[in-house]
C-alpha atoms as a PDB file:
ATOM      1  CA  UNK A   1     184.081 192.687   5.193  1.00  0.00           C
ATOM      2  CA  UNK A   2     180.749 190.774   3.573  1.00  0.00           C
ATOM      3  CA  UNK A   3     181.795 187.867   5.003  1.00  0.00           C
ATOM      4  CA  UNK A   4     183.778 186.256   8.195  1.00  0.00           C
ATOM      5  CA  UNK A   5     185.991 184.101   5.862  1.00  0.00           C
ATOM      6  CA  UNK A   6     189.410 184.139   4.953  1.00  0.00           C
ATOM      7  CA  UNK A   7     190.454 182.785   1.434  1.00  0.00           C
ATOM      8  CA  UNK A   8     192.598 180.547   3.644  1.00  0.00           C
ATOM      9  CA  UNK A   9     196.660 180.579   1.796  1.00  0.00           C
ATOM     10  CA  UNK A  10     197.243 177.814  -0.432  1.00  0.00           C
ATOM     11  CA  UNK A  11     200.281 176.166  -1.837  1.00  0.00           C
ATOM     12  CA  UNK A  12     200.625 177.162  -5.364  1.00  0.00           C
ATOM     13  CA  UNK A  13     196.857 178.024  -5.605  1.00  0.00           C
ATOM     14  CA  UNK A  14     197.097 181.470  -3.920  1.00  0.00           C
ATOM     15  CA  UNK A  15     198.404 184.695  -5.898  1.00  0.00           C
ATOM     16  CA  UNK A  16     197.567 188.371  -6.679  1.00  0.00           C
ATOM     17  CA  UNK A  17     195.163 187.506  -8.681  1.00  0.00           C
ATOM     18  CA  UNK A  18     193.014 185.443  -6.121  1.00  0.00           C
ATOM     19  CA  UNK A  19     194.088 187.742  -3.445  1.00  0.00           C
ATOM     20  CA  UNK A  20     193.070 190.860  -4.982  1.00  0.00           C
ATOM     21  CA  UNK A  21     189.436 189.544  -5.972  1.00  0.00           C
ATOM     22  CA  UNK A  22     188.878 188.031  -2.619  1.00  0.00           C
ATOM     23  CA  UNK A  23     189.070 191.416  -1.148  1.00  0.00           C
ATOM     24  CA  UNK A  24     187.377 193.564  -3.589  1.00  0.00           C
ATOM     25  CA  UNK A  25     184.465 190.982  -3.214  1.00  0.00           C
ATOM     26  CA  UNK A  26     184.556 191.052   0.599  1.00  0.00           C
ATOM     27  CA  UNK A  27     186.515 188.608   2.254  1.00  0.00           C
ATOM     28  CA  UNK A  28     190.231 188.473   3.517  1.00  0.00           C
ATOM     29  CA  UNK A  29     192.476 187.394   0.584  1.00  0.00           C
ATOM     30  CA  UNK A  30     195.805 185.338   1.835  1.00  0.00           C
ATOM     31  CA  UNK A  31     198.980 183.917   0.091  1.00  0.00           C
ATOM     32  CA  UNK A  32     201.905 181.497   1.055  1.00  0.00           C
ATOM     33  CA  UNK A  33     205.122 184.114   0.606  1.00  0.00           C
ATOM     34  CA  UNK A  34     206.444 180.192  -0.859  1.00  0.00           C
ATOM     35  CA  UNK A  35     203.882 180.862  -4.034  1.00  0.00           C
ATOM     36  CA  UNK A  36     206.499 183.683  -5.489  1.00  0.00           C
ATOM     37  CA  UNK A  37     209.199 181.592  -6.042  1.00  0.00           C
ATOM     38  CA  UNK A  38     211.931 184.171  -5.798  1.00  0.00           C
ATOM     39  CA  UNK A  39     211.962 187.420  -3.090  1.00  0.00           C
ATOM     40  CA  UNK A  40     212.002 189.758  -6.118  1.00  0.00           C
ATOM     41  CA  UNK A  41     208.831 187.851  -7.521  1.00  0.00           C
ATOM     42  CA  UNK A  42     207.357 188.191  -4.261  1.00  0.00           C
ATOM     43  CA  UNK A  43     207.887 192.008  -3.951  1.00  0.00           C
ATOM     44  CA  UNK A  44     206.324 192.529  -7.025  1.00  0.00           C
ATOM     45  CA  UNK A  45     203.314 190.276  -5.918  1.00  0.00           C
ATOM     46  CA  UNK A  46     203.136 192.579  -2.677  1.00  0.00           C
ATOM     47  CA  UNK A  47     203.912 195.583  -4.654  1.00  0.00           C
ATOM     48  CA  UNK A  48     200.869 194.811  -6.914  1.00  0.00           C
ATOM     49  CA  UNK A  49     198.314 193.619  -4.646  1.00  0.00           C
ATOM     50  CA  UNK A  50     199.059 196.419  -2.250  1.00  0.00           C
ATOM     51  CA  UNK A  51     198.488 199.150  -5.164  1.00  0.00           C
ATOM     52  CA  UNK A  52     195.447 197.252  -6.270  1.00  0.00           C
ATOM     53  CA  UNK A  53     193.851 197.358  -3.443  1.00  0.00           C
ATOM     54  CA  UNK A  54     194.463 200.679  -2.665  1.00  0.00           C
ATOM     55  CA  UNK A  55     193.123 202.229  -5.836  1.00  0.00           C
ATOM     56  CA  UNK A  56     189.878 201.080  -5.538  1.00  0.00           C
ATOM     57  CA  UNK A  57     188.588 204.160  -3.943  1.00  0.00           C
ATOM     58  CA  UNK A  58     185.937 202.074  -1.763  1.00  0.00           C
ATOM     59  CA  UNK A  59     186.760 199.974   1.379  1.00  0.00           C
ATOM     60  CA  UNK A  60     188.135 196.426   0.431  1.00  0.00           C
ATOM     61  CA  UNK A  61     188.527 193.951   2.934  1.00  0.00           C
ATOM     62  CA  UNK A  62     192.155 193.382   4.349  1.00  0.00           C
ATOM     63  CA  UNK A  63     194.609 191.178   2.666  1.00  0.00           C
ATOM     64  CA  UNK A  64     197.179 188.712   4.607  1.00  0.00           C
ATOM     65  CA  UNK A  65     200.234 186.743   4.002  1.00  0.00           C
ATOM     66  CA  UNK A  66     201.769 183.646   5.339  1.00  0.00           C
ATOM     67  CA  UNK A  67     205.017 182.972   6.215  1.00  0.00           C
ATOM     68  CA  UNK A  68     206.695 180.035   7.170  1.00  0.00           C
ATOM     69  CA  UNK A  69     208.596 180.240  10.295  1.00  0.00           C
ATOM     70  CA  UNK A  70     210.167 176.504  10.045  1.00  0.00           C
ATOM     71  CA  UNK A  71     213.971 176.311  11.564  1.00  0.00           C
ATOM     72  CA  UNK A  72     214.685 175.359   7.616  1.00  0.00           C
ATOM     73  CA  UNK A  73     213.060 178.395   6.066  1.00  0.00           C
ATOM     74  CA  UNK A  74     216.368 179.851   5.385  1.00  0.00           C
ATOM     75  CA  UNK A  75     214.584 182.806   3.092  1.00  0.00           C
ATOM     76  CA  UNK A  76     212.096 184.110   5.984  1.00  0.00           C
ATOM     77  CA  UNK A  77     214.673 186.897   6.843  1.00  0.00           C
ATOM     78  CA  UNK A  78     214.574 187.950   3.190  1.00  0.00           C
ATOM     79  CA  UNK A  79     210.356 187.630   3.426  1.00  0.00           C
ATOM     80  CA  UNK A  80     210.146 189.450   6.401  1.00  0.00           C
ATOM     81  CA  UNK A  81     211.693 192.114   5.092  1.00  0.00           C
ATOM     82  CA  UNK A  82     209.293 192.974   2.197  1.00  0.00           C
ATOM     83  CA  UNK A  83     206.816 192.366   4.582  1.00  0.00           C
ATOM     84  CA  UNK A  84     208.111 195.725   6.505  1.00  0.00           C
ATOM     85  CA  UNK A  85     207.990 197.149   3.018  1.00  0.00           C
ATOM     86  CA  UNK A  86     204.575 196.509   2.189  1.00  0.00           C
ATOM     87  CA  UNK A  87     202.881 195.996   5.692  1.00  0.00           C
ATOM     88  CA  UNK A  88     199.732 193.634   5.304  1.00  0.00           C
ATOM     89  CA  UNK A  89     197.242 194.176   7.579  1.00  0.00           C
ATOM     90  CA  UNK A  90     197.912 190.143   9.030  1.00  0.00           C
ATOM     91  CA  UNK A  91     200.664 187.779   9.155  1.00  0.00           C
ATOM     92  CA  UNK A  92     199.908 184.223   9.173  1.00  0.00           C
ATOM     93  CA  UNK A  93     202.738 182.176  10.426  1.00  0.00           C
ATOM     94  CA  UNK A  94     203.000 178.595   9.564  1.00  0.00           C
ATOM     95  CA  UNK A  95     204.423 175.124  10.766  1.00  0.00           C
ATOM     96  CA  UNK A  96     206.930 177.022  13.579  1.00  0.00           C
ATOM     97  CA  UNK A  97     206.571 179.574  16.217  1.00  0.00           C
ATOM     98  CA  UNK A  98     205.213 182.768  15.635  1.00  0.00           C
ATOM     99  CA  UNK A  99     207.679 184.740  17.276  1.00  0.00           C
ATOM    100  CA  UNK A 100     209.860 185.941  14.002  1.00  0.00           C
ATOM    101  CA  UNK A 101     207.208 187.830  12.584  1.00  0.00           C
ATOM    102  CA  UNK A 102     205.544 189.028  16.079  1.00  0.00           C
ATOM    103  CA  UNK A 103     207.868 192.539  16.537  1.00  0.00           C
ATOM    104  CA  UNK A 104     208.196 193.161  13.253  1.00  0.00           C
ATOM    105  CA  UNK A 105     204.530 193.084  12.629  1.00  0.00           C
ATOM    106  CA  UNK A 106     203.370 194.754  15.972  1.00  0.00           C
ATOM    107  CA  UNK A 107     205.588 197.814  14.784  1.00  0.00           C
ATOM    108  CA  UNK A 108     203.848 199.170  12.136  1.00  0.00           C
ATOM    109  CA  UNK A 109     200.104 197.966  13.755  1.00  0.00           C
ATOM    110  CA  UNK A 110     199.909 194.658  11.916  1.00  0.00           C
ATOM    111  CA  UNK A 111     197.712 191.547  13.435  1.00  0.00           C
ATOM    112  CA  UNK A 112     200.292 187.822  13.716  1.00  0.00           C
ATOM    113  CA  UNK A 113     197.858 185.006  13.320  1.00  0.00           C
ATOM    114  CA  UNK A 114     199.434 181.639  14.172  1.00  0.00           C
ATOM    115  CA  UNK A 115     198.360 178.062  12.318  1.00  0.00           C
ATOM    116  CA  UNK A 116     197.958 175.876  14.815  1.00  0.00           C
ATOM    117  CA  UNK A 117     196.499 171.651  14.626  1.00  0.00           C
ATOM    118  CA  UNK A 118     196.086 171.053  18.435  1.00  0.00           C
ATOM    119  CA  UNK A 119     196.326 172.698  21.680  1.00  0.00           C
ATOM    120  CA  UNK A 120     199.911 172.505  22.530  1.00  0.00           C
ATOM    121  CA  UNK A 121     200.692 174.682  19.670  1.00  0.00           C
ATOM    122  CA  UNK A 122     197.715 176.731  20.560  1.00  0.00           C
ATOM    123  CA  UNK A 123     199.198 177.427  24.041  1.00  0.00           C
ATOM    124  CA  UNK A 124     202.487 177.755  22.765  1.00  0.00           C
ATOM    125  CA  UNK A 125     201.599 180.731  20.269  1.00  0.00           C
ATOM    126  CA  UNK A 126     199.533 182.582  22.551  1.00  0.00           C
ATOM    127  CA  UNK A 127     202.396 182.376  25.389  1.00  0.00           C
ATOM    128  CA  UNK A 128     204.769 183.984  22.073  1.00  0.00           C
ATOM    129  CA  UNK A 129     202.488 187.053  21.722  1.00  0.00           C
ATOM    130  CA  UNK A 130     200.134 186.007  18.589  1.00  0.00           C
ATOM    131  CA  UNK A 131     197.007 188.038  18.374  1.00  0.00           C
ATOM    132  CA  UNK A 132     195.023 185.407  17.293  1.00  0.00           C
ATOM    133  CA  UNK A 133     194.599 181.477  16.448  1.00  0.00           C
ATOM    134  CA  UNK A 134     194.106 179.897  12.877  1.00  0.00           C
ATOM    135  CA  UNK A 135     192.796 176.633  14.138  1.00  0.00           C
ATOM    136  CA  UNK A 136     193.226 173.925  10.931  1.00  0.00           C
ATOM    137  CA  UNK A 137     191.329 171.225  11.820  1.00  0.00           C
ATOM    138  CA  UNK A 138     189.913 167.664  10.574  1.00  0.00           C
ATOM    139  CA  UNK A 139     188.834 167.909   6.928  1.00  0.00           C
ATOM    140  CA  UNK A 140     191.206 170.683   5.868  1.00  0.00           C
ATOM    141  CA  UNK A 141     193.571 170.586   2.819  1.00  0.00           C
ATOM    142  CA  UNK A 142     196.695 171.418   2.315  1.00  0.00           C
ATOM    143  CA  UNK A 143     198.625 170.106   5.527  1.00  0.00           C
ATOM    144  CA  UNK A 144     195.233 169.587   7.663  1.00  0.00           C
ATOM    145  CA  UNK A 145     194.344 168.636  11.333  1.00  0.00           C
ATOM    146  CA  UNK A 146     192.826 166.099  13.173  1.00  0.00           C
ATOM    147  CA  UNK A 147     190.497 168.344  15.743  1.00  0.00           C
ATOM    148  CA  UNK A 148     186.737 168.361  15.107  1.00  0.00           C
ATOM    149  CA  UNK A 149     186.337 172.292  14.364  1.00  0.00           C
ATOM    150  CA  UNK A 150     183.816 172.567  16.730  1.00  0.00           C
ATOM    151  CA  UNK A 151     185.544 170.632  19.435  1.00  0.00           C
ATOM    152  CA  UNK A 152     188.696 172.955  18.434  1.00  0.00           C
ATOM    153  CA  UNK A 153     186.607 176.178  18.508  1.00  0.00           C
ATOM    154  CA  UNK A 154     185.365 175.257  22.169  1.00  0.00           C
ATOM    155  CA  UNK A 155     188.528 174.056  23.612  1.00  0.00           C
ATOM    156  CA  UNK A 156     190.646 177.282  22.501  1.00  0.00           C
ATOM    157  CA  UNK A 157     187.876 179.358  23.714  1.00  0.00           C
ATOM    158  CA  UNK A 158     188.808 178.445  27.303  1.00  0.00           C
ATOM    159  CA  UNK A 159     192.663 179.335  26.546  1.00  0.00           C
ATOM    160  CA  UNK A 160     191.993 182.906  24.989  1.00  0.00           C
ATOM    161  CA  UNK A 161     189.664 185.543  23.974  1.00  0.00           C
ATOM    162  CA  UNK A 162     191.694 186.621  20.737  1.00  0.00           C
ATOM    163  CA  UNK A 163     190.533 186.429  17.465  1.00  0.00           C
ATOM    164  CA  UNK A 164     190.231 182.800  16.226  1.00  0.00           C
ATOM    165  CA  UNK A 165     189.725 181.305  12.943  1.00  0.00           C
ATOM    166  CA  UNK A 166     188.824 177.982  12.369  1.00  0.00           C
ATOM    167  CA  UNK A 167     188.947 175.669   8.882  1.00  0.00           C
ATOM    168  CA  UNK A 168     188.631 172.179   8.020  1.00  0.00           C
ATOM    169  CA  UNK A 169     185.558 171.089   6.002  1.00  0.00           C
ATOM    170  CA  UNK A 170     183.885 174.123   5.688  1.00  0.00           C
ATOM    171  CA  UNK A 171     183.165 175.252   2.030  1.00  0.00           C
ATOM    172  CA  UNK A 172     179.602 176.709   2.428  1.00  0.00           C
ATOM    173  CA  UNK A 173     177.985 179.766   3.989  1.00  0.00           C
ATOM    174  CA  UNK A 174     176.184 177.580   6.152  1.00  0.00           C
ATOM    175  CA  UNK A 175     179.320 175.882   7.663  1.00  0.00           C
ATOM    176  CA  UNK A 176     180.252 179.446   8.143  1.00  0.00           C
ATOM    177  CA  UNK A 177     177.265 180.565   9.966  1.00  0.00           C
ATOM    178  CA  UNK A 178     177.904 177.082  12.372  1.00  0.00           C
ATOM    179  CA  UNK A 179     180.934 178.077  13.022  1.00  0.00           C
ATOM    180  CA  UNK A 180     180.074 181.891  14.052  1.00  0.00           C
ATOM    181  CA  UNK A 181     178.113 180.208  16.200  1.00  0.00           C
ATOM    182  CA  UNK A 182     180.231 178.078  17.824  1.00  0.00           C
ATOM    183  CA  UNK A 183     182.342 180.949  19.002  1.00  0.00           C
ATOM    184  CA  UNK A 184     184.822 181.470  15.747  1.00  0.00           C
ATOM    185  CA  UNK A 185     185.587 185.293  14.911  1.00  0.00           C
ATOM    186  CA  UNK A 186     186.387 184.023  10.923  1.00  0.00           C
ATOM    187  CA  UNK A 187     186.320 180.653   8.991  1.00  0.00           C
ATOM    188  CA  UNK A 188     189.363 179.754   7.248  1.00  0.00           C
ATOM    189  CA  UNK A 189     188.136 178.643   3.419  1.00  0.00           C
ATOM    190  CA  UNK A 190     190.596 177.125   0.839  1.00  0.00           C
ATOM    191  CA  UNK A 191     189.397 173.898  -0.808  1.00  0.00           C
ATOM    192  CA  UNK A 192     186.237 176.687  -2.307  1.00  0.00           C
ATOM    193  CA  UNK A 193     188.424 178.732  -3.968  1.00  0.00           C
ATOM    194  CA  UNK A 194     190.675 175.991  -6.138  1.00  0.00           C
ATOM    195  CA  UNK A 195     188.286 176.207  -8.786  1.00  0.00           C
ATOM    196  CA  UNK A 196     187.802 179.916  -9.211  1.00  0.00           C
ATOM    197  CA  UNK A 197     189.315 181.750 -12.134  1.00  0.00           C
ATOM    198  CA  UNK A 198     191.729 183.648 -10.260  1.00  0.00           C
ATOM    199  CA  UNK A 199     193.599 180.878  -8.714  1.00  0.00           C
ATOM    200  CA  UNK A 200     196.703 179.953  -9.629  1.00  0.00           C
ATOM    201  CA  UNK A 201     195.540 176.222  -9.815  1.00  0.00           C
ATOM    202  CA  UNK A 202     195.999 174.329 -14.269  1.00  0.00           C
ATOM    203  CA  UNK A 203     192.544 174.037 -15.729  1.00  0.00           C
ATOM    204  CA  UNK A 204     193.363 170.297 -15.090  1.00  0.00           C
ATOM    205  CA  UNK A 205     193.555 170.415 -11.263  1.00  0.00           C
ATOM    206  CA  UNK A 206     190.585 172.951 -11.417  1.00  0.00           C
ATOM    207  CA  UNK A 207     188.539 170.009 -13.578  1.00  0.00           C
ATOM    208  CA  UNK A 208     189.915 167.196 -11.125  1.00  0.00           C
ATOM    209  CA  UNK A 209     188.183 169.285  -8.003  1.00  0.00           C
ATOM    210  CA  UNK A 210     184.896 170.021  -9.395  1.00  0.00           C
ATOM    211  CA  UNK A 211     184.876 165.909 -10.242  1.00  0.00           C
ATOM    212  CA  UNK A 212     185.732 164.434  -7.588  1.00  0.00           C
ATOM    213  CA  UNK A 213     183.909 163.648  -3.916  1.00  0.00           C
ATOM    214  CA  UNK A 214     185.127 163.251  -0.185  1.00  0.00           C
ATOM    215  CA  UNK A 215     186.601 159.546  -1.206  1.00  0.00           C
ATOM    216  CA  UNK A 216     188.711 160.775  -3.618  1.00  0.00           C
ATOM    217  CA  UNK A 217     190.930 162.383  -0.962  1.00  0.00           C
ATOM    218  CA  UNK A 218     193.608 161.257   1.285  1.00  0.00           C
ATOM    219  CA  UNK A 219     195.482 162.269   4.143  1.00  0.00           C
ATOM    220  CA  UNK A 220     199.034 161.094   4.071  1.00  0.00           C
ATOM    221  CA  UNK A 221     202.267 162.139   5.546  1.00  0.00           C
ATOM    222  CA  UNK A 222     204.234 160.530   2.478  1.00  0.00           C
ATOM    223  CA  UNK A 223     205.017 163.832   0.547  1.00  0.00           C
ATOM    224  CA  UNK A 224     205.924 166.171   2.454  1.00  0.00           C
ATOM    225  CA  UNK A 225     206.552 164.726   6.154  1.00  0.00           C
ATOM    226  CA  UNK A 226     203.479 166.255   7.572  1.00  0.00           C
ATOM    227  CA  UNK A 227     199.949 164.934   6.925  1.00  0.00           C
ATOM    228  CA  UNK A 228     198.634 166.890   4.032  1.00  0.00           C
ATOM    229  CA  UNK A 229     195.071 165.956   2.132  1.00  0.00           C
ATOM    230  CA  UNK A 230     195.975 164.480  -1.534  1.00  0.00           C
ATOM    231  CA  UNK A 231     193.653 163.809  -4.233  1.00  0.00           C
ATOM    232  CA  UNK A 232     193.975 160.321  -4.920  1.00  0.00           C
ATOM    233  CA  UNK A 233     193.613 160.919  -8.568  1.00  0.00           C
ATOM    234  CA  UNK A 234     196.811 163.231  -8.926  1.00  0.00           C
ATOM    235  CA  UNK A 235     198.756 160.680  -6.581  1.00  0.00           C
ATOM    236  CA  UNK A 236     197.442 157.590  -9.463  1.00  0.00           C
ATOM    237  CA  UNK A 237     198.840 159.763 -12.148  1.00  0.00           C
ATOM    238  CA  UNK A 238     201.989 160.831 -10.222  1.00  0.00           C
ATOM    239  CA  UNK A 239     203.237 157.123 -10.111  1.00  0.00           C
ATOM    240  CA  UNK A 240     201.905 157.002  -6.384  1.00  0.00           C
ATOM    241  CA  UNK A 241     199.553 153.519  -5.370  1.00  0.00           C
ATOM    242  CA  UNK A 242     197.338 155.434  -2.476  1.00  0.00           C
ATOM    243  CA  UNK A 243     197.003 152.176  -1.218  1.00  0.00           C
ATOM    244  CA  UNK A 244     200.407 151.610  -0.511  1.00  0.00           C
ATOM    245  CA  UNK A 245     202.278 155.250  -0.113  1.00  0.00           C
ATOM    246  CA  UNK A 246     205.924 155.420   0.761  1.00  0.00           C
ATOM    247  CA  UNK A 247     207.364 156.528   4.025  1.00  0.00           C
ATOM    248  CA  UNK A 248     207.078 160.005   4.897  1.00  0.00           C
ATOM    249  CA  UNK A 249     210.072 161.885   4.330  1.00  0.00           C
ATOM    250  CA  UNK A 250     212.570 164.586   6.679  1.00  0.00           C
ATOM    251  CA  UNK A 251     210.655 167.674   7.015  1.00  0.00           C
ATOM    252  CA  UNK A 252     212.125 170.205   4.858  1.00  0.00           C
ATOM    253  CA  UNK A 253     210.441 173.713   4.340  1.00  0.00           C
ATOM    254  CA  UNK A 254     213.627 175.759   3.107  1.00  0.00           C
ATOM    255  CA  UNK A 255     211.546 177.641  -0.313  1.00  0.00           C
ATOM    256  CA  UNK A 256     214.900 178.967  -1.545  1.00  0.00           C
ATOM    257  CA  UNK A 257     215.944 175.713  -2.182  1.00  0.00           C
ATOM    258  CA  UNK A 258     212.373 174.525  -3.272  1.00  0.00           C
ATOM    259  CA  UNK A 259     212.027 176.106  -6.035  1.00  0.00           C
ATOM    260  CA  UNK A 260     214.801 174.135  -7.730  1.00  0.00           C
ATOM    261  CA  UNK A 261     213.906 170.956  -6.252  1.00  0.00           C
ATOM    262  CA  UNK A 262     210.701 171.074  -6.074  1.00  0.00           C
ATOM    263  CA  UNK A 263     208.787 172.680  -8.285  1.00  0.00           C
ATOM    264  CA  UNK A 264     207.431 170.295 -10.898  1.00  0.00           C
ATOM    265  CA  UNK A 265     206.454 167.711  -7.988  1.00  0.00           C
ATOM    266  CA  UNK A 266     204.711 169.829  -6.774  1.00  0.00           C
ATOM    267  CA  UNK A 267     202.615 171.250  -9.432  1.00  0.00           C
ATOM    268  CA  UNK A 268     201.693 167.864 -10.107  1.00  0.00           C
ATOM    269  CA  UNK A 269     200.375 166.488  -6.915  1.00  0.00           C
ATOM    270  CA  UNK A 270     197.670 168.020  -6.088  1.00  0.00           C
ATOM    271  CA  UNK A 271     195.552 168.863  -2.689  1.00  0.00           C
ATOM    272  CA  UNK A 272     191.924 169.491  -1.672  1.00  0.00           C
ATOM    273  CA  UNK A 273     189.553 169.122   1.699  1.00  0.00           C
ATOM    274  CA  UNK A 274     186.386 167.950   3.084  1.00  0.00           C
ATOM    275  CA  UNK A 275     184.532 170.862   1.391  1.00  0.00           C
ATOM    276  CA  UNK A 276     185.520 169.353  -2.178  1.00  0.00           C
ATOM    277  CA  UNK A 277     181.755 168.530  -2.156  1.00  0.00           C
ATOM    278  CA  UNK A 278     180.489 171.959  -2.364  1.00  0.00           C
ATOM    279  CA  UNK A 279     182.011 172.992  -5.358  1.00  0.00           C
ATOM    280  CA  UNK A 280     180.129 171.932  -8.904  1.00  0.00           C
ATOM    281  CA  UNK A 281     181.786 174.350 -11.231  1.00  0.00           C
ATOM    282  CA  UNK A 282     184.893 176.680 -11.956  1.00  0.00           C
ATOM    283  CA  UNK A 283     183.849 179.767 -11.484  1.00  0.00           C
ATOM    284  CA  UNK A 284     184.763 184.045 -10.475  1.00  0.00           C
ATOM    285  CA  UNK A 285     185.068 184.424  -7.121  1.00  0.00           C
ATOM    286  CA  UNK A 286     182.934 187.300  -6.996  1.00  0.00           C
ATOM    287  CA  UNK A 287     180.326 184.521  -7.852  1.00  0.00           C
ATOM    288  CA  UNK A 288     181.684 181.726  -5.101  1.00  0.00           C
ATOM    289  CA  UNK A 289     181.280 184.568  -2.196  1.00  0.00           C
ATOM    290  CA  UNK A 290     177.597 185.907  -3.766  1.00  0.00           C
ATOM    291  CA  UNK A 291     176.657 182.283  -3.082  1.00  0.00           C
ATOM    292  CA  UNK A 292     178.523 181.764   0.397  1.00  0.00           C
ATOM    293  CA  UNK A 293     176.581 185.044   1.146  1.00  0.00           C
ATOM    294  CA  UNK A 294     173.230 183.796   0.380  1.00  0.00           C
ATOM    295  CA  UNK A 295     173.631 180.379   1.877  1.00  0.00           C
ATOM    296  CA  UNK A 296     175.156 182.666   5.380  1.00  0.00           C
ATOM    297  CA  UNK A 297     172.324 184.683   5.796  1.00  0.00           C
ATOM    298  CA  UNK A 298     169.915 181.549   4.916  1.00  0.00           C
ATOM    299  CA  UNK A 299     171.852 179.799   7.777  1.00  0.00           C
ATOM    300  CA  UNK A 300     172.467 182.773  10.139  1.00  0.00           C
ATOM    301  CA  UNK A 301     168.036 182.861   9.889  1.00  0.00           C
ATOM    302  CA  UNK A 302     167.571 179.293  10.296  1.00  0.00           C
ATOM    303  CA  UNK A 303     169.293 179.531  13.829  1.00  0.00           C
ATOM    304  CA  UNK A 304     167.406 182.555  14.586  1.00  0.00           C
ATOM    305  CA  UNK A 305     163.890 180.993  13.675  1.00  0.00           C
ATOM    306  CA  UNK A 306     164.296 177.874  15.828  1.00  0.00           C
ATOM    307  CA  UNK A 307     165.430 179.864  18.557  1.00  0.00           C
ATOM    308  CA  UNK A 308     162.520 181.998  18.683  1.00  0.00           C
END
């Protein structure tokens, strides 16, 4: 790896394409198994990032996938199973208990990272067997937390010595270097990587991040029964008032039945984070990690020359 960071998986934004190019540039490429909107869409997604990757004939960086292990996932089973098939080196498990994927993934010498927004889920996954924490925290998109990072950081630290990853707010390599610091293995980065070339996000959305700033954003519960960070702009041309948002609805993460329901919502409301303000252009993503590179070591030598 170049770089402790983790293209962090993102609803609809993540695919091969941004998965492969995050690990050929360095970093750990991850996508939502909910992005391939059928199993046999998703196989071929594994099928092709897996063969990528391993054609290079130079060491990549390791790719990951995220599951979600919600009681109304009813296609995880199906998930899991191409999972077996193509073995990523790490699972991320999402919005339910690690356990489903923890076996399966421990069999063939895979890593089970849980997503986790406060410390009773924290203690809960590491009492299931996870190998490691990704702590979401204040400032992330997507379906974000409300933990500082650096209060997170220090307050798992005392529960476990596994590897933790931490996002929320972070889009530069200086956050990065911070949050080495503070006592994170990785840095979870998402909201950095909407505007790349290889995401999966419309030109549109791509336009909408590089425009807008931190109060364009807001966290509401009102779409998808967990609090997620919107871009106020998508929600005005959605029909939404952000002023005045409805009330949040059942939680319902079943993707099989998604994909029919849900689809065109979704691809019209759109998401970011606190690091919105760090991006100024759509761009490779070979190019967004050269930068994050030279902004980490800049950082990683500021700490080092006021601590001489």
């Amino acid at each position: 790896m170049r770089l402790p960071v983790v293209a962090a998986p993102m609803f609809l934004i993540s695919g091969p394409d941004l998965v492969i190019a995050a690990c050929r540039s360095g970093i750990i490429g991850a996508f939502p198994t909910t992005n391939a909107r059928t199993t046999q869409e998703l196989d071929a997604w594994m099928l092709r990032i897996a063969a990528a990757l391993a054609e290079t004939g130079k060491p990549v960086a390791p790719w990951a996938t995220n599951v979600i292990t919600h009681s109304t996932n009813q296609r995880l089973p199906h998930d899991l199973e191409l999972v077996a098939r193509y073995r990523p080196p790490l699972v991320i498990t999402a919005l339910g208990s690690p356990k489903p994927a923890i076996e399966l993934v421990h069999s063939y010498g895979g890593i089970v990272i849980a997503d986790v927004v406060n410390l009773t889920l924290a203690k809960k996954a590491i009492d299931a067997g996870a190998d490691g924490l990704a702590c979401v925290s204040a400032g992330a998109g997507g379906h974000t937390g409300f933990i500082s990072p650096f209060a997170f950081i220090s307050a798992v630290r005392r529960l476990t010595d596994g590897l933790l990853i931490v996002g929320g707010g972070i889009a530069d390599g200086y956050g990065v270097a911070g949050a080495i610091a503070a006592g994170a293995d990785l840095v979870y980065m998402g909201t950095r990587f909407i505007a790349t070339h290889e995401s999966l996000a419309t030109d549109d959305y791509k336009r909408m991040v590089v425009e807008s700033t931190l109060d364009d954003l807001l966290v509401s519960a009102s779409i998808t029964g967990t609090p997620a960070t919107w871009l106020k702009p998508s929600l005005r041309r959605a029909g939404y008032d952000p002023e005045h948002m409805p009330e949040k609805p059942e939680r319902n993460y079943d993707s099989s039945q998604q994909q029919q329901v849900e689809a065109k919502r979704w691809r019209d409301l759109w998401s970011a984070g606190q690091g919105i303000g760090a991006i100024r252009a759509i761009e490779p993503m070979s190019a967004v990690v050269d930068s994050l590179a030279n902004e980490y070591q800049a950082g990683l030598a500021r700490v080092a020359a006021l601590t001489r």
